[in-house]
N, C-alpha and C. Protein backbone atom coordinates (compact mmCIF):
# COMPACT_ATOMS: atom_id res chain seq x y z
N UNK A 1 23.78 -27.55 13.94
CA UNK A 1 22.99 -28.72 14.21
C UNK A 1 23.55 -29.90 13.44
N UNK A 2 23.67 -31.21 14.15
CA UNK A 2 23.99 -32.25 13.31
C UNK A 2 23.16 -34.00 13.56
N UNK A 3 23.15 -34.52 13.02
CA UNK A 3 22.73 -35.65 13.45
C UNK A 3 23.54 -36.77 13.11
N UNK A 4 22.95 -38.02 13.59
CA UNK A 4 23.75 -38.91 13.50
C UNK A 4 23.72 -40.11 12.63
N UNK A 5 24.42 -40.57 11.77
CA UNK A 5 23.64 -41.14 10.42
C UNK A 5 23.56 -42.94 11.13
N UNK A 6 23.01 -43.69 9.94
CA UNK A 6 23.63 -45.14 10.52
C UNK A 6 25.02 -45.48 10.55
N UNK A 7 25.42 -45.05 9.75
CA UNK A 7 27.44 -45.19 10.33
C UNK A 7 27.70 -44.53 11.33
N UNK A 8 27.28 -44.09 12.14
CA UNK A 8 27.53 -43.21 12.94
C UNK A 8 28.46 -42.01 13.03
N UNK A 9 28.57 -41.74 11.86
CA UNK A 9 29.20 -40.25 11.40
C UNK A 9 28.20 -39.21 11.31
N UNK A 10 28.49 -38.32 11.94
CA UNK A 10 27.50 -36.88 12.25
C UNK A 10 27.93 -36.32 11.00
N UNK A 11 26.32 -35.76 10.34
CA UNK A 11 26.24 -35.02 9.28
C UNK A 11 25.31 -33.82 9.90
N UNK A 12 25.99 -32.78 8.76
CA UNK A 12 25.00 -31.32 9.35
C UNK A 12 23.45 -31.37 8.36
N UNK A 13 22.97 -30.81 9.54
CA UNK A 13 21.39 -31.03 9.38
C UNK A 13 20.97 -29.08 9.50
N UNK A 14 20.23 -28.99 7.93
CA UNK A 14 19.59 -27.65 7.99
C UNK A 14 18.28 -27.58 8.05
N UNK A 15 17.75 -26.66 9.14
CA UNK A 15 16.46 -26.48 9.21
C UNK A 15 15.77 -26.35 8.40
N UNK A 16 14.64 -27.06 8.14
CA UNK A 16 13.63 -27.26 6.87
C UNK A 16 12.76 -26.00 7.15
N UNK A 17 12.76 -25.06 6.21
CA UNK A 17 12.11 -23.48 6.13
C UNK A 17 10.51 -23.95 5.78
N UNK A 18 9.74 -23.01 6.31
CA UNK A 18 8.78 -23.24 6.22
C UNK A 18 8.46 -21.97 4.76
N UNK A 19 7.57 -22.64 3.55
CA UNK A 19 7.31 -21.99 2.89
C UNK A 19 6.24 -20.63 2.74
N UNK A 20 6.66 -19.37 2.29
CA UNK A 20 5.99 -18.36 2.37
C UNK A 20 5.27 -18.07 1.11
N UNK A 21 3.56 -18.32 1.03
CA UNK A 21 3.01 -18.39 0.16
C UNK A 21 2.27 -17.11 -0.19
N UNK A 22 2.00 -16.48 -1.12
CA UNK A 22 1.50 -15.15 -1.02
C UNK A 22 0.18 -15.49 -2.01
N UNK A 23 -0.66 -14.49 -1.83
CA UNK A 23 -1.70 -14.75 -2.48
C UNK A 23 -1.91 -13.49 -3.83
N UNK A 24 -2.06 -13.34 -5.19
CA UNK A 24 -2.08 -12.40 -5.95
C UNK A 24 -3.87 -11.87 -5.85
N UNK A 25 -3.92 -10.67 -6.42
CA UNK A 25 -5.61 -10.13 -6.76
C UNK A 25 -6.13 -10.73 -7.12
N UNK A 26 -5.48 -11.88 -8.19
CA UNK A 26 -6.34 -12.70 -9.13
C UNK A 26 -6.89 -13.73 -8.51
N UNK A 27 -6.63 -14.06 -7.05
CA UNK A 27 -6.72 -14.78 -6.60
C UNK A 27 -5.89 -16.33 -6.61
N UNK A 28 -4.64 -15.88 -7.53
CA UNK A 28 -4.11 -17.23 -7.57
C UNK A 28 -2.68 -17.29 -5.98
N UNK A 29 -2.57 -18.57 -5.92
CA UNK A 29 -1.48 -18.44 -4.77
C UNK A 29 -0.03 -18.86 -5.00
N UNK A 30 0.83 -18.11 -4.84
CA UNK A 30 2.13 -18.18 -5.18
C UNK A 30 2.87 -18.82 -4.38
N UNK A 31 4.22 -19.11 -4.49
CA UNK A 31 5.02 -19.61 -3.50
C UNK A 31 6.21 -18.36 -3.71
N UNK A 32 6.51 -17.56 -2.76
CA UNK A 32 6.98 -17.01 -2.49
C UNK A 32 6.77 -15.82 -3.16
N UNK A 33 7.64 -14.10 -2.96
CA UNK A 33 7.38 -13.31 -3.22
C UNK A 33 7.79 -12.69 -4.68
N UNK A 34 8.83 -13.92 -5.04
CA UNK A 34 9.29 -13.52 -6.33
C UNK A 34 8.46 -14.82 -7.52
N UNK A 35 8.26 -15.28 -6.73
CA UNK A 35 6.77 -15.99 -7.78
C UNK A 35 5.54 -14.81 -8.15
N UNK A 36 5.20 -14.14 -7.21
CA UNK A 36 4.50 -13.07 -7.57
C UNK A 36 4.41 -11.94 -8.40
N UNK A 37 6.06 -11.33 -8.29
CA UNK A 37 6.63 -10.64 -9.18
C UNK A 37 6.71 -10.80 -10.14
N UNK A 38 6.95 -12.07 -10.83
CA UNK A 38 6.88 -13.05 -12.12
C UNK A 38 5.29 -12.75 -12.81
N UNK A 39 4.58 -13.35 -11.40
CA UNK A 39 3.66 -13.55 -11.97
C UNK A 39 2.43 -12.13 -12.24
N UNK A 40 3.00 -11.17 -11.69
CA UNK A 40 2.54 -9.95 -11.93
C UNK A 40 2.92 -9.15 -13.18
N UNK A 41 3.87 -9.53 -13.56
CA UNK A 41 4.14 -8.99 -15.25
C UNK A 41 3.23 -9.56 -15.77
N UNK A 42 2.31 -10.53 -16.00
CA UNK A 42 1.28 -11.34 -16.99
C UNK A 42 0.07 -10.97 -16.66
N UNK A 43 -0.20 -10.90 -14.65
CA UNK A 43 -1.58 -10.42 -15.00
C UNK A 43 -1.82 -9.26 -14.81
N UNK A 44 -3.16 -9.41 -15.22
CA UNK A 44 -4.29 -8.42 -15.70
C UNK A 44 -4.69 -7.43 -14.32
N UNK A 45 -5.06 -8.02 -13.63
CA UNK A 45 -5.77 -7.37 -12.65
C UNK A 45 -4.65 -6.29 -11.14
N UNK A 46 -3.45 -7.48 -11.51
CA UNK A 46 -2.34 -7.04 -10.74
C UNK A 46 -1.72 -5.24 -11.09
N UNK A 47 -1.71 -5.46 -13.06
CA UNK A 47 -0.96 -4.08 -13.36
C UNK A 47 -1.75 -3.47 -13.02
N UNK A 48 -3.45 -3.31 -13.30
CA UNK A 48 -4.31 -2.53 -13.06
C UNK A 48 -4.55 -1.90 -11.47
N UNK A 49 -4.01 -2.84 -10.69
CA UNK A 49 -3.89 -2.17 -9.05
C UNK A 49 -2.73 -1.53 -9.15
N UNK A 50 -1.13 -2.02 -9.67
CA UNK A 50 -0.28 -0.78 -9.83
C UNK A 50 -0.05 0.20 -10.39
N UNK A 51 -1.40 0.39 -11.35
CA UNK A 51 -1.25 1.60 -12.29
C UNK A 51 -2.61 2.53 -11.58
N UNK A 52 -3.58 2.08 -10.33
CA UNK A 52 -3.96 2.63 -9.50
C UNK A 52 -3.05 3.34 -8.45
N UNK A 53 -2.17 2.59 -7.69
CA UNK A 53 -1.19 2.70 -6.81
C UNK A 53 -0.29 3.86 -7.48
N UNK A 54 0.24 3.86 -8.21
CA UNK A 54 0.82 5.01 -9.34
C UNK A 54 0.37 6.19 -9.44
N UNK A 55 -0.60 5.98 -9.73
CA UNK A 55 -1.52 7.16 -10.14
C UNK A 55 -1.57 8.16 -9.03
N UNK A 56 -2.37 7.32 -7.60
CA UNK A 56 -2.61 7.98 -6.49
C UNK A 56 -1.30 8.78 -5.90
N UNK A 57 -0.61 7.92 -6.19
CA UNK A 57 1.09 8.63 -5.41
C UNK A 57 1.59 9.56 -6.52
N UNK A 58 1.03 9.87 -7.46
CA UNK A 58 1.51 10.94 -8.09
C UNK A 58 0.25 12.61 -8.02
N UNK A 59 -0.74 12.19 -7.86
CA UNK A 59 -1.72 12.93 -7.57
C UNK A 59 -1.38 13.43 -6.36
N UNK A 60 -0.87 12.75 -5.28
CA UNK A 60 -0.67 13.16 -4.45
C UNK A 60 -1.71 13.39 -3.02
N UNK A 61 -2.52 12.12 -2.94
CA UNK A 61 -3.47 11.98 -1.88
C UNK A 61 -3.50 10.79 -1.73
């Protein structure tokens, strides 16, 4: 894709991504999935669902 500037020299033009926002337990909202990850080492409520998640997959049901 390119467009055309006021000099009229074509420059390449990249599609503007639409941002993927995720939401944590805590209810806070992230921007993207490695904002989450970040932000899941700090909270509270997050380890406590993966140390549920853990648990169950080792119990084995």
């Amino acid at each position: 894709m390119s467009a055309v500037g006021a000099d009229g020299r074509r420059y390449p033009v990249r599609p503007v991504r639409e941002a993927k926002y995720v939401r944590c337990v805590c209810g806070r909202e992230l921007k993207g999935r490695a904002a989450l990850a970040n932000h899941a080492k700090k909270c509270a409520q997050e380890q406590a669902r993966s140390a549920a998640f853990i648990a169950r997959i080792e119990s084995g049901t």
